[in-house]
Each structure stands twice: as structure tokens, then as C-alpha cells.
Protein backbone atom coordinates (compact mmCIF):
# COMPACT_ATOMS: atom_id res chain seq x y z
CA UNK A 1 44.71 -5.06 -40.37
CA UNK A 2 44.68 -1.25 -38.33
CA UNK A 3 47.63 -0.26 -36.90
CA UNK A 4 47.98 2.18 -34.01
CA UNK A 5 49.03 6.31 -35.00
CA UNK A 6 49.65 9.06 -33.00
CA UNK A 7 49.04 11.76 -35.66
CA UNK A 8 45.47 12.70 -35.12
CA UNK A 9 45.27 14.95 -38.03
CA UNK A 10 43.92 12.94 -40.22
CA UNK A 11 40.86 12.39 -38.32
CA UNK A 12 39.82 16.10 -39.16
CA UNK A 13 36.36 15.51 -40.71
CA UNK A 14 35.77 12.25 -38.71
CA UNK A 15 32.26 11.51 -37.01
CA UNK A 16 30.67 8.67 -35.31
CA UNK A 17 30.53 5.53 -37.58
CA UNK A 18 29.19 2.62 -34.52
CA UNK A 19 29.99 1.00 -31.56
CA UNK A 20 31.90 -1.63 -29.83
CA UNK A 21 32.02 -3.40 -26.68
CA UNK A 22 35.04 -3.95 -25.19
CA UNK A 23 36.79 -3.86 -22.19
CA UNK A 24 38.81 -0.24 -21.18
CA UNK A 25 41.59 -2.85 -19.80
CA UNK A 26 42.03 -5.19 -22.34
CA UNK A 27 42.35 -1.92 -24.82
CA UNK A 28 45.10 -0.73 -22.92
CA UNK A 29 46.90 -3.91 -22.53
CA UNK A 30 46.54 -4.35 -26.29
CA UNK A 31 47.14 -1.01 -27.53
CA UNK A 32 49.13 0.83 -24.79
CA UNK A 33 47.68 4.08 -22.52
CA UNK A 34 45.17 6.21 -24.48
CA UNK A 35 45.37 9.87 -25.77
CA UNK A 36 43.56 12.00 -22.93
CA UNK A 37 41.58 12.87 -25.62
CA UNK A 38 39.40 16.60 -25.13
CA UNK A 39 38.61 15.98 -21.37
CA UNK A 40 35.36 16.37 -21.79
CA UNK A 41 33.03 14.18 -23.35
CA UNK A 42 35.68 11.87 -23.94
CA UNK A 43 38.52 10.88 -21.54
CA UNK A 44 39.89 8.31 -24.05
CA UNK A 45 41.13 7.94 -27.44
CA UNK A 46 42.79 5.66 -29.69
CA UNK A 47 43.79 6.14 -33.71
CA UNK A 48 44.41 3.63 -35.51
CA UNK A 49 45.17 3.45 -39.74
CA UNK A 50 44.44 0.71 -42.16
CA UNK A 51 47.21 -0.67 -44.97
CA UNK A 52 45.04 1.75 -47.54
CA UNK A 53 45.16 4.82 -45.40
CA UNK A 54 41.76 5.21 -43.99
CA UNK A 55 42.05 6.28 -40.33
CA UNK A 56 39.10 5.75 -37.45
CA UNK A 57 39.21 6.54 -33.73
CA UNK A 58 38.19 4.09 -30.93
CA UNK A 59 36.64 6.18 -27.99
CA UNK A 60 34.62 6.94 -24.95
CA UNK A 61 31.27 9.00 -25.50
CA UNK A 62 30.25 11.06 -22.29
CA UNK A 63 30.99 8.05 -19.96
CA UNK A 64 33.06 9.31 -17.20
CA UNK A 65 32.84 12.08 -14.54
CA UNK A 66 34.92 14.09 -16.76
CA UNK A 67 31.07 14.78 -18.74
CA UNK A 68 28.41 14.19 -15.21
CA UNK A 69 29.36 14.00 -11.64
CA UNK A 70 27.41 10.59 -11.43
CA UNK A 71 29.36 8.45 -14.18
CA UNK A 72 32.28 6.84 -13.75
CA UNK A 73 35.59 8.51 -12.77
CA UNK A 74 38.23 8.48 -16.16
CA UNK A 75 40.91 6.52 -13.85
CA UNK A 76 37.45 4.31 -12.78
CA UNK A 77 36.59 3.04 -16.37
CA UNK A 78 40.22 3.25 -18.01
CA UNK A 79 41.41 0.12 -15.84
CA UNK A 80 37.87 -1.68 -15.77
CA UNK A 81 37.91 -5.03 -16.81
CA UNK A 82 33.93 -5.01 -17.75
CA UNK A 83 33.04 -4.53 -21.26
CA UNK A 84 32.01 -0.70 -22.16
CA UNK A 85 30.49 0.93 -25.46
CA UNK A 86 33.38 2.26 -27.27
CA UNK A 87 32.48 4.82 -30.19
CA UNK A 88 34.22 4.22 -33.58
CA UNK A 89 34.69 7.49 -35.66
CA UNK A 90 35.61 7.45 -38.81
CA UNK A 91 34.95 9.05 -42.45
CA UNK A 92 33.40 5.87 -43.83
CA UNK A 93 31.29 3.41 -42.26
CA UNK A 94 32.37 0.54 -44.27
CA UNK A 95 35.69 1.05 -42.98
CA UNK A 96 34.52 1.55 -39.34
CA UNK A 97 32.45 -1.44 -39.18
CA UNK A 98 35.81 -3.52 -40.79
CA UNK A 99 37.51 -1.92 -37.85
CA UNK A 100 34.80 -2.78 -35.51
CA UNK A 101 35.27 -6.17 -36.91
CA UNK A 102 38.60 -6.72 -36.39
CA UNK A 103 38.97 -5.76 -32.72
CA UNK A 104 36.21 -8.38 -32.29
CA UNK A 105 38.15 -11.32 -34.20
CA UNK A 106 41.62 -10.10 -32.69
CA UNK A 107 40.04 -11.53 -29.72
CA UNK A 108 40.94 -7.64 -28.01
């Protein structure tokens, strides 16, 4: 089970782990607005810890207009209901792909 955090610190050292597809919408429904994250290449981020302490990050990867003038605008993809390629960051892949996992089976 991953819970939500706002403390991003521990994170320091993260990289990307895999992918999952999921629906901007749903994730905010589920897990409440997302950190603007750097504005950039991302426009969205969630944290999220496990019950041991490992931490991963659920994000966008150069998807919106934020990164090229011909994607999506951040607004655009935050509310759409159509699954999109989230990146999952983390410092261990066995815990990312659990993560990964568990969005799936939460039915998010």
C-alpha cells in the first residue's frame, strides 16, 4: 500500500524506474491536484511512500506544451479522461514496478 506525501525530499537521488498508463483525471480524482512539478518537462507530479519507507514519483515526461508548442497544453492533459504514459521514478525498480502494480489493481 503507497500513500500520498508532500515532502519531496526524499526523492533526491530518484530516476526513472517505468511506466504506467493511466488517465490524468482519474489521478486527480484519486489522489487530489498534482505538484506543478519543474514546469518544464514535467507539468505534473505526485509522491507517494510505501509502509517501509521507500518513496517513488508518478509523473508526466515532456508531454505538454510546457516542453513543445505542439503537445498538449498542462490544463489540456491534467483533466483528460484518456489514458497517458505516466513515468514512475524511484530509487529501486522493484519497488517502482510494486507501485506500478498497485495503481493498476486499485482500479485508479
Amino acid at each position: 500500500m503507497f500513500t500520498r506525501i508532500d515532502d519531496f525530499t526524499d526523492l533526491n537521488g530518484s530516476s526513472f524506474m517505468t511506466t504506467v498508463d493511466i488517465s490524468p483525471d482519474v489521478l486527480h480524482s484519486r489522489f487530489g491536484k498534482a505538484d506543478p512539478s519543474d514546469g518544464y518537462k514535467t507539468s505534473m507530479e505526485w509522491a507517494f511512500k510505501d509502509e517501509e519507507g521507500n518513496v517513488v514519483s508518478l509523473y508526466d515526461w515532456k508531454s505538454t506544451s510546457l516542453y513543445s508548442s505542439g503537445l498538449p497544453n498542462p490544463d489540456v492533459l491534467g483533466c483528460s479522461p484518456f489514458p497517458h504514459r505516466f513515468h514512475v521514478g524511484g530509487k529501486s525498480y522493484e519497488v517502482a514496478h510494486k507501485f506500478a502494480d498497485w495503481l493498476l489493481s486499485e482500479g485508479v
